[in-house]
PDB file of N, CA and C in Angstrom:
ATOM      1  N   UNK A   1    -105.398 252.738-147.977  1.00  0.00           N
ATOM      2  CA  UNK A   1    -104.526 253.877-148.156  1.00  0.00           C
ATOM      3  C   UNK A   1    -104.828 254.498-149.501  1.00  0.00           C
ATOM      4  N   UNK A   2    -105.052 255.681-149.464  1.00  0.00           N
ATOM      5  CA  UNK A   2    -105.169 256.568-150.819  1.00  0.00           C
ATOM      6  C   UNK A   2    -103.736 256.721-151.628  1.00  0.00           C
ATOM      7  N   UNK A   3    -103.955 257.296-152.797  1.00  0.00           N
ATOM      8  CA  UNK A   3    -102.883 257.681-153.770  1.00  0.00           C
ATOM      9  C   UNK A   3    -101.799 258.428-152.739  1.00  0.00           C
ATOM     10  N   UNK A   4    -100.608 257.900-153.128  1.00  0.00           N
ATOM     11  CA  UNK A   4     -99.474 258.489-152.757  1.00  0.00           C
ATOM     12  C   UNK A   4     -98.623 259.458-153.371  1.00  0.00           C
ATOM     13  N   UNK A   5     -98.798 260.488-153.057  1.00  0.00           N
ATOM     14  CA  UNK A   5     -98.179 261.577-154.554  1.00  0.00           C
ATOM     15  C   UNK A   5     -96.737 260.640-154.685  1.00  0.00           C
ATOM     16  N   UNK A   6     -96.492 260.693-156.112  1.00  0.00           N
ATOM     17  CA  UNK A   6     -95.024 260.266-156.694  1.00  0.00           C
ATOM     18  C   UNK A   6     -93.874 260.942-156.455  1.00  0.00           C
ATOM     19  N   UNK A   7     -94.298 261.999-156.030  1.00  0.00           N
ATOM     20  CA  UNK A   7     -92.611 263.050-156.430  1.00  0.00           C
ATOM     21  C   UNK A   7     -92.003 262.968-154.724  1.00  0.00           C
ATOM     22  N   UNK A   8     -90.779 262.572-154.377  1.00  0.00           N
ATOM     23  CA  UNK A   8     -90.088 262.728-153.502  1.00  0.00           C
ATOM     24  C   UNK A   8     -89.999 261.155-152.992  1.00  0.00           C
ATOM     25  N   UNK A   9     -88.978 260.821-153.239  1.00  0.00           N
ATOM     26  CA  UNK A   9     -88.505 259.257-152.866  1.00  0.00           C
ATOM     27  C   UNK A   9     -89.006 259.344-151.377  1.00  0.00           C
ATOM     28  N   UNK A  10     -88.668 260.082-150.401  1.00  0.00           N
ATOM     29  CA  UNK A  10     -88.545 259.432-149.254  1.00  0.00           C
ATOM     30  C   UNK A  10     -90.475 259.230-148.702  1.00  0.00           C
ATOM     31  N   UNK A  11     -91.480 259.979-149.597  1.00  0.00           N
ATOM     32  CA  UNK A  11     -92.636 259.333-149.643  1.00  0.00           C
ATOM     33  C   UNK A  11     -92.612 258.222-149.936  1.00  0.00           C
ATOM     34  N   UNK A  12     -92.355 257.482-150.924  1.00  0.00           N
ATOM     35  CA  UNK A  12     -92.263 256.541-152.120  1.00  0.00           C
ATOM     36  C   UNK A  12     -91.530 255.642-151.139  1.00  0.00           C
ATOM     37  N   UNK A  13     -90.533 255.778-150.208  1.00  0.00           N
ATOM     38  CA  UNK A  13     -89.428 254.973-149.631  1.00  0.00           C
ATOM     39  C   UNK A  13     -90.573 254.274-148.251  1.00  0.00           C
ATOM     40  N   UNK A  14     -91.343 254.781-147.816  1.00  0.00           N
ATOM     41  CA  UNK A  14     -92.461 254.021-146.785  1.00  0.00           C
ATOM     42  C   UNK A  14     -93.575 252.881-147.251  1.00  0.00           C
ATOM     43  N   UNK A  15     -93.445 252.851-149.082  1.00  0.00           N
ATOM     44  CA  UNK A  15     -93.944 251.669-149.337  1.00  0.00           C
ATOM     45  C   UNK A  15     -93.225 250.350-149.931  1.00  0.00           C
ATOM     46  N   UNK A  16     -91.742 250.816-149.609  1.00  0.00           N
ATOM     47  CA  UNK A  16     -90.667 249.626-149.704  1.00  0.00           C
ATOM     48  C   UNK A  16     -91.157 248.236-148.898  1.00  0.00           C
ATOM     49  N   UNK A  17     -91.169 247.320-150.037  1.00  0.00           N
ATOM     50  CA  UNK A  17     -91.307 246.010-148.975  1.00  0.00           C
ATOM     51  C   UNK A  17     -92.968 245.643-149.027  1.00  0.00           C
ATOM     52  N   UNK A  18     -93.755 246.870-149.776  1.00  0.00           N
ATOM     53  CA  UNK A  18     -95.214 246.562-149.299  1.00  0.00           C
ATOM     54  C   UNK A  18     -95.859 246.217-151.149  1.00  0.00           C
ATOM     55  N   UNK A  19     -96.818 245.652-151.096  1.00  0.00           N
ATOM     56  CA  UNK A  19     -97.589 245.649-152.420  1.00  0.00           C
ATOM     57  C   UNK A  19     -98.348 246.793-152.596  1.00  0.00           C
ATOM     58  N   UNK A  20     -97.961 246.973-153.739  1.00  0.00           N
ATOM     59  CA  UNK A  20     -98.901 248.333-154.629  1.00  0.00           C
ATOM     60  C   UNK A  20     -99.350 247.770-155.833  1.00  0.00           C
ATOM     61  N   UNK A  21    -100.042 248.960-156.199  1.00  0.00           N
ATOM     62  CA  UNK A  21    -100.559 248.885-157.631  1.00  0.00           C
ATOM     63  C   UNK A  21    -100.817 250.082-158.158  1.00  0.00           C
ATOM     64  N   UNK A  22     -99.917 250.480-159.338  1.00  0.00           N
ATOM     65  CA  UNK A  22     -99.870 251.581-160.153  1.00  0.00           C
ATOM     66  C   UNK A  22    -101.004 251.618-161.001  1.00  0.00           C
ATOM     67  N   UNK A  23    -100.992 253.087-161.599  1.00  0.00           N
ATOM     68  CA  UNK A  23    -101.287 253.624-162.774  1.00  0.00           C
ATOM     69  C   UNK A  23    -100.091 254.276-163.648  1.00  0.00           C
ATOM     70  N   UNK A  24    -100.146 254.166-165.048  1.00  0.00           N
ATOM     71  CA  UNK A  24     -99.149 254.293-165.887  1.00  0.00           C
ATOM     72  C   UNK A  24     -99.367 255.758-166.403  1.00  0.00           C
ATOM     73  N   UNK A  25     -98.334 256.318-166.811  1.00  0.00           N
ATOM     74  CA  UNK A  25     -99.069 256.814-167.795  1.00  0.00           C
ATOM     75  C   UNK A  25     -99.192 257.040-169.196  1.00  0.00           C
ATOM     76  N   UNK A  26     -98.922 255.811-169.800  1.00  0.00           N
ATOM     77  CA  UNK A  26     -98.949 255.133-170.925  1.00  0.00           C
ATOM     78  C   UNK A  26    -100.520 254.359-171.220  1.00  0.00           C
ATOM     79  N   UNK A  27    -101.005 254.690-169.885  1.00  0.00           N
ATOM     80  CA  UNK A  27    -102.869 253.775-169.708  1.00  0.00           C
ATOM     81  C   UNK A  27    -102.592 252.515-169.155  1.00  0.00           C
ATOM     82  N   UNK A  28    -101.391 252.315-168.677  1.00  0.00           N
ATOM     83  CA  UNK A  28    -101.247 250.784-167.781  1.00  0.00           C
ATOM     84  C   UNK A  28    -101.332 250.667-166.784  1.00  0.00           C
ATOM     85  N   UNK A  29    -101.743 249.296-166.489  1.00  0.00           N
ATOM     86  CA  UNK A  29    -102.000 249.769-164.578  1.00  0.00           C
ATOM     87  C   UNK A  29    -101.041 248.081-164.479  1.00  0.00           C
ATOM     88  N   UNK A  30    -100.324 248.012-163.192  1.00  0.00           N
ATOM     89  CA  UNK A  30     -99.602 247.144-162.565  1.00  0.00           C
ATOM     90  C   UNK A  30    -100.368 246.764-161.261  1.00  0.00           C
ATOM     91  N   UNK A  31    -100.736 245.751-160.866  1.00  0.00           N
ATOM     92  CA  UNK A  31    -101.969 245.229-160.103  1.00  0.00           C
ATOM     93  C   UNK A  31    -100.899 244.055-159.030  1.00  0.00           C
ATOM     94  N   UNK A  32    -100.577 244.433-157.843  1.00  0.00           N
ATOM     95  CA  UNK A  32    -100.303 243.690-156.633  1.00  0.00           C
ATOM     96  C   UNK A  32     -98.193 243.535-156.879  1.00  0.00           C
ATOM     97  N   UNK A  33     -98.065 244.715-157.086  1.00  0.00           N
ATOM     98  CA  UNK A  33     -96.500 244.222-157.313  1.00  0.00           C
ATOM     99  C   UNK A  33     -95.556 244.785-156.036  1.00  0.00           C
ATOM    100  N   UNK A  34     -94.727 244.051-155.679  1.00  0.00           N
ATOM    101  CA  UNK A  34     -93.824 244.796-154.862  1.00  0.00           C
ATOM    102  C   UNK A  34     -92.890 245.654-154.754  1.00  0.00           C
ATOM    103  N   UNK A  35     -92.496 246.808-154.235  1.00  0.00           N
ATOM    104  CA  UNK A  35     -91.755 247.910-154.414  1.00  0.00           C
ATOM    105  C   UNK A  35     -90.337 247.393-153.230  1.00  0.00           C
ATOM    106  N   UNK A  36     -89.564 247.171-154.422  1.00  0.00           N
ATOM    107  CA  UNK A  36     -88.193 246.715-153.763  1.00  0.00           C
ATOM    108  C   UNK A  36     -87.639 247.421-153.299  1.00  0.00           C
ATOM    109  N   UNK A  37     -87.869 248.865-153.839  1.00  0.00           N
ATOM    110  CA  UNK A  37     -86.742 249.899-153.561  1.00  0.00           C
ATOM    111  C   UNK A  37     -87.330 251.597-154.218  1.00  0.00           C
ATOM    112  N   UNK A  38     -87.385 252.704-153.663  1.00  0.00           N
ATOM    113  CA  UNK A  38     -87.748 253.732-154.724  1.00  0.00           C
ATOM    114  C   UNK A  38     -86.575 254.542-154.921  1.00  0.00           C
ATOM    115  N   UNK A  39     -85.197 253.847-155.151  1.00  0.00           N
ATOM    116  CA  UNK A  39     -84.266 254.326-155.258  1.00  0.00           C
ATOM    117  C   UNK A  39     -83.364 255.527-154.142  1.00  0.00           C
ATOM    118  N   UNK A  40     -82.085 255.674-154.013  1.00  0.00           N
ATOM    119  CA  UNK A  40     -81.503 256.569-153.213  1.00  0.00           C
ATOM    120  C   UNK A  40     -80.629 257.159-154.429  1.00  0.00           C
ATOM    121  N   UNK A  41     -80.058 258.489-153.523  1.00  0.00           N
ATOM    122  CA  UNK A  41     -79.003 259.496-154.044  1.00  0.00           C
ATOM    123  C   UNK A  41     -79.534 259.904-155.153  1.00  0.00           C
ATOM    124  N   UNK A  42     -81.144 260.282-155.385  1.00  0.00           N
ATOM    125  CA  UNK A  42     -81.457 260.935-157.033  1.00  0.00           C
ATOM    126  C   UNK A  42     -81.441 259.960-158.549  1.00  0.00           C
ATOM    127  N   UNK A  43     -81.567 258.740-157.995  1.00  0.00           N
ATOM    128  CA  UNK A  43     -82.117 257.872-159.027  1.00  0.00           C
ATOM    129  C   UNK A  43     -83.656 257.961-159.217  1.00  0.00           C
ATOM    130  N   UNK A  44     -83.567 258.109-160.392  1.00  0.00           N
ATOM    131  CA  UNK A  44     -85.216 257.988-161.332  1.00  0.00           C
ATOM    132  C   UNK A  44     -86.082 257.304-161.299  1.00  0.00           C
ATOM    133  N   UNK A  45     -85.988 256.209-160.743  1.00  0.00           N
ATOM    134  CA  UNK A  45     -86.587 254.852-161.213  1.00  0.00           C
ATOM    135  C   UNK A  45     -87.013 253.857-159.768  1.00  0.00           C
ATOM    136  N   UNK A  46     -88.217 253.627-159.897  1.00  0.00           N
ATOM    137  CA  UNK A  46     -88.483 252.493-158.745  1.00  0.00           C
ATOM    138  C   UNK A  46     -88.512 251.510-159.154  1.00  0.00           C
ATOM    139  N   UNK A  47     -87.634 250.369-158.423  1.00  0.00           N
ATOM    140  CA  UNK A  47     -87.770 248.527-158.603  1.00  0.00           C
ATOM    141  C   UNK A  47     -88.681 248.077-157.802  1.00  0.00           C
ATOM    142  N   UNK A  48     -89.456 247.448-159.133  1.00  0.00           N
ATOM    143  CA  UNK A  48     -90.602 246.258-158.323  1.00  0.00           C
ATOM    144  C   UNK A  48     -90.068 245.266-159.147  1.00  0.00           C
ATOM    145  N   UNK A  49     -90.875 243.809-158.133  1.00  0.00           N
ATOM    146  CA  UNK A  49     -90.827 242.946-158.216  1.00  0.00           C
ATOM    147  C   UNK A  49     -92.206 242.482-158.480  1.00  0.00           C
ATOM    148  N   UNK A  50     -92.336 241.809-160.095  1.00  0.00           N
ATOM    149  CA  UNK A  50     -93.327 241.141-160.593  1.00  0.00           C
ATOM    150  C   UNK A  50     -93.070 239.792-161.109  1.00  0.00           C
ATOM    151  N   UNK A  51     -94.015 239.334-160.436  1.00  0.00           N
ATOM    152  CA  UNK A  51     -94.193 237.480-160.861  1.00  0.00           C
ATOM    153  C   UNK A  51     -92.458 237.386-160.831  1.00  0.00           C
ATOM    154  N   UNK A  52     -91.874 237.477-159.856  1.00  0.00           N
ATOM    155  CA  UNK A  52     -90.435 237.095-159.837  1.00  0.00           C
ATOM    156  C   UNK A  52     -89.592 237.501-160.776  1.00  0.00           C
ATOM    157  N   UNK A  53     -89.713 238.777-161.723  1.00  0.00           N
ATOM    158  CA  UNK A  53     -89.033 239.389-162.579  1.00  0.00           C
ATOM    159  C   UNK A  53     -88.979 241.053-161.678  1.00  0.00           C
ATOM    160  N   UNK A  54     -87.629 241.395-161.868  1.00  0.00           N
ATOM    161  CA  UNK A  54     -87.487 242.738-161.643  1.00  0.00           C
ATOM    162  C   UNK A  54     -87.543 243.617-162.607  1.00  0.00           C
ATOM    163  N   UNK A  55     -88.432 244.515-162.479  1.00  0.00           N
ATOM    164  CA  UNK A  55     -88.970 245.762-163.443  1.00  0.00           C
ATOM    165  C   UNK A  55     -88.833 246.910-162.445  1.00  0.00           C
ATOM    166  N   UNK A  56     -87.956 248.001-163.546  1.00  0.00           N
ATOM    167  CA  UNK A  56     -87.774 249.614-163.030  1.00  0.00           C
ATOM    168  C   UNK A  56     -88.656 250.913-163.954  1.00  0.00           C
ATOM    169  N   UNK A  57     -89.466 251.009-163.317  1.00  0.00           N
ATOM    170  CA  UNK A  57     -90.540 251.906-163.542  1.00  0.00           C
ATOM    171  C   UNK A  57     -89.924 253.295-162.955  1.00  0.00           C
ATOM    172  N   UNK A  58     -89.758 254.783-164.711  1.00  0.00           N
ATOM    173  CA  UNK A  58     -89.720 255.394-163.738  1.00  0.00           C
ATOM    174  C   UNK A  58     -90.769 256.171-163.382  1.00  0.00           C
ATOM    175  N   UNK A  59     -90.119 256.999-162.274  1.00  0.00           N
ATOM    176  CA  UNK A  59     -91.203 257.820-161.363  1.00  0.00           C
ATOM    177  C   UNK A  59     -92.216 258.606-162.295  1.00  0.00           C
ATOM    178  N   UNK A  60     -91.814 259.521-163.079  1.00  0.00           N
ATOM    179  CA  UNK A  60     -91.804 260.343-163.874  1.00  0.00           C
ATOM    180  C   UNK A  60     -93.025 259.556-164.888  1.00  0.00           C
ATOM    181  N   UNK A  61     -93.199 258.361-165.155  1.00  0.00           N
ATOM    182  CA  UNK A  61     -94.442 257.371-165.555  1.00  0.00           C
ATOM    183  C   UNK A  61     -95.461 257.128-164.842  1.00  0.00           C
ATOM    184  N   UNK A  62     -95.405 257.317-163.320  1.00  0.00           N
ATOM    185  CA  UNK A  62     -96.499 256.467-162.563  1.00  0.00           C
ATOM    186  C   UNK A  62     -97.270 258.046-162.247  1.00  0.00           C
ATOM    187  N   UNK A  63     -98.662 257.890-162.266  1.00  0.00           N
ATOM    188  CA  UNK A  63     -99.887 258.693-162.353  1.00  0.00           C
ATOM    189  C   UNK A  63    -100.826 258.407-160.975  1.00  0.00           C
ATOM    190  N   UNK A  64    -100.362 257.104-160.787  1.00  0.00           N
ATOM    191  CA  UNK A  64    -100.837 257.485-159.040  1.00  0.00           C
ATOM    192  C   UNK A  64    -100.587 255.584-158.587  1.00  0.00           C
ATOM    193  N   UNK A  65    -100.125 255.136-157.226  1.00  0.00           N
ATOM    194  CA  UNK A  65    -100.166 254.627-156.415  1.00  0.00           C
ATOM    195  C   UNK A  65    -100.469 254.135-155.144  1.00  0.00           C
ATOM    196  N   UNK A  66    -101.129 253.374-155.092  1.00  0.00           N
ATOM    197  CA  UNK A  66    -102.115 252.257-154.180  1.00  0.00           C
ATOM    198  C   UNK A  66    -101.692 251.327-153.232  1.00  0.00           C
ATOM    199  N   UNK A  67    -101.249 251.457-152.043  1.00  0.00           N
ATOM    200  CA  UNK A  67    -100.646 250.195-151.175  1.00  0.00           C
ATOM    201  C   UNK A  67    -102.013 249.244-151.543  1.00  0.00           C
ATOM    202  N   UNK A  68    -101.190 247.559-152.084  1.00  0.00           N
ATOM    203  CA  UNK A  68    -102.771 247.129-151.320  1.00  0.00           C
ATOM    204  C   UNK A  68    -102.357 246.182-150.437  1.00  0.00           C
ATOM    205  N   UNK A  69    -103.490 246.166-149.538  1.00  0.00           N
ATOM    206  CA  UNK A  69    -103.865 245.450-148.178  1.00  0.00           C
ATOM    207  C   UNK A  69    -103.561 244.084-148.564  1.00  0.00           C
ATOM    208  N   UNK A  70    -103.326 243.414-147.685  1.00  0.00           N
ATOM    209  CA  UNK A  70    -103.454 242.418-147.423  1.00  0.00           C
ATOM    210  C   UNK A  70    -104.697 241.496-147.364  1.00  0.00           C
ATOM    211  N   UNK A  71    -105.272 240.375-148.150  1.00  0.00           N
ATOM    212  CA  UNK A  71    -106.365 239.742-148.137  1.00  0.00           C
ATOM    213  C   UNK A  71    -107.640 240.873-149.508  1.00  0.00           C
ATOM    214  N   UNK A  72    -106.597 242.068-150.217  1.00  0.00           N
ATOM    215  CA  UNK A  72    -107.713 243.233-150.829  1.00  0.00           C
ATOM    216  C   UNK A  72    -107.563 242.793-152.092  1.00  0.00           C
ATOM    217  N   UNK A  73    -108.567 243.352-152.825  1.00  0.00           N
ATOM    218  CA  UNK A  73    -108.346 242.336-154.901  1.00  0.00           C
ATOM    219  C   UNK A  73    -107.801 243.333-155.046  1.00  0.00           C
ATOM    220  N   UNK A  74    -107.020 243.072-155.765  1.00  0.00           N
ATOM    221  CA  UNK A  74    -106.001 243.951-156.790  1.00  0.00           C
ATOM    222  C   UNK A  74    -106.906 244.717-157.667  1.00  0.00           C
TER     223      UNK A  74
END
Protein backbone atom coordinates (compact mmCIF):
# COMPACT_ATOMS: atom_id res chain seq x y z
CA UNK A 1 0.00 0.00 0.00
CA UNK A 2 1.31 3.50 -0.89
CA UNK A 3 1.32 6.73 1.27
CA UNK A 4 -1.94 7.55 2.70
CA UNK A 5 -2.65 11.27 2.52
CA UNK A 6 -2.99 12.43 6.37
CA UNK A 7 -5.71 14.92 6.26
CA UNK A 8 -9.25 13.48 6.93
CA UNK A 9 -9.63 10.91 9.80
CA UNK A 10 -12.02 8.77 8.12
CA UNK A 11 -8.93 7.92 5.55
CA UNK A 12 -6.67 7.50 8.51
CA UNK A 13 -9.74 5.49 10.31
CA UNK A 14 -9.21 2.25 7.59
CA UNK A 15 -5.77 1.74 9.05
CA UNK A 16 -7.12 1.27 12.66
CA UNK A 17 -6.00 -2.02 14.05
CA UNK A 18 -3.28 -2.38 11.18
CA UNK A 19 0.68 -1.70 11.43
CA UNK A 20 2.16 1.34 9.89
CA UNK A 21 5.08 3.22 9.71
CA UNK A 22 5.38 6.96 9.67
CA UNK A 23 7.41 9.76 8.61
CA UNK A 24 7.76 12.73 11.01
CA UNK A 25 8.14 15.81 10.38
CA UNK A 26 10.65 16.55 12.80
CA UNK A 27 12.98 13.81 10.40
CA UNK A 28 11.57 10.80 12.45
CA UNK A 29 10.32 7.86 11.17
CA UNK A 30 8.20 5.25 13.50
CA UNK A 31 8.83 1.71 11.96
CA UNK A 32 5.92 -1.19 12.53
CA UNK A 33 3.59 0.58 15.11
CA UNK A 34 -0.03 0.14 15.55
CA UNK A 35 -2.75 2.68 14.94
CA UNK A 36 -5.23 2.27 17.80
CA UNK A 37 -7.38 4.86 16.83
CA UNK A 38 -7.16 8.17 14.37
CA UNK A 39 -9.39 9.81 16.63
CA UNK A 40 -13.34 10.88 16.32
CA UNK A 41 -15.45 14.19 16.66
CA UNK A 42 -12.28 16.51 15.41
CA UNK A 43 -9.54 15.33 17.62
CA UNK A 44 -5.95 16.08 16.41
CA UNK A 45 -4.08 13.35 17.28
CA UNK A 46 -3.63 9.59 16.32
CA UNK A 47 -2.94 6.74 19.09
CA UNK A 48 -0.45 4.18 18.37
CA UNK A 49 0.70 1.61 20.13
CA UNK A 50 4.54 1.14 20.50
CA UNK A 51 6.49 -1.62 22.19
CA UNK A 52 3.37 -1.61 24.55
CA UNK A 53 3.46 2.15 25.32
CA UNK A 54 0.71 4.43 24.00
CA UNK A 55 1.93 7.42 21.97
CA UNK A 56 -0.39 10.31 20.34
CA UNK A 57 1.10 11.64 17.31
CA UNK A 58 -0.46 14.55 15.89
CA UNK A 59 -1.77 14.49 12.43
CA UNK A 60 -0.53 17.78 11.60
CA UNK A 61 3.33 15.97 12.27
CA UNK A 62 3.08 12.92 10.11
CA UNK A 63 4.55 13.59 6.39
CA UNK A 64 3.42 10.39 5.04
CA UNK A 65 2.17 6.80 6.07
CA UNK A 66 2.80 3.17 5.18
CA UNK A 67 0.50 0.13 6.12
CA UNK A 68 3.03 -2.58 6.54
CA UNK A 69 2.27 -6.06 5.44
CA UNK A 70 2.47 -8.67 7.19
CA UNK A 71 5.79 -10.93 7.09
CA UNK A 72 7.35 -7.00 5.25
CA UNK A 73 10.74 -5.27 7.09
CA UNK A 74 9.84 -2.31 8.54
Amino acid sequence: MGSIPTQGSVQLRTLEGHRVSLSLTNGSQLDSVEVISAGRGGLSSLWLEVDGIDLFVEKAEILAIHEVRVGQAA
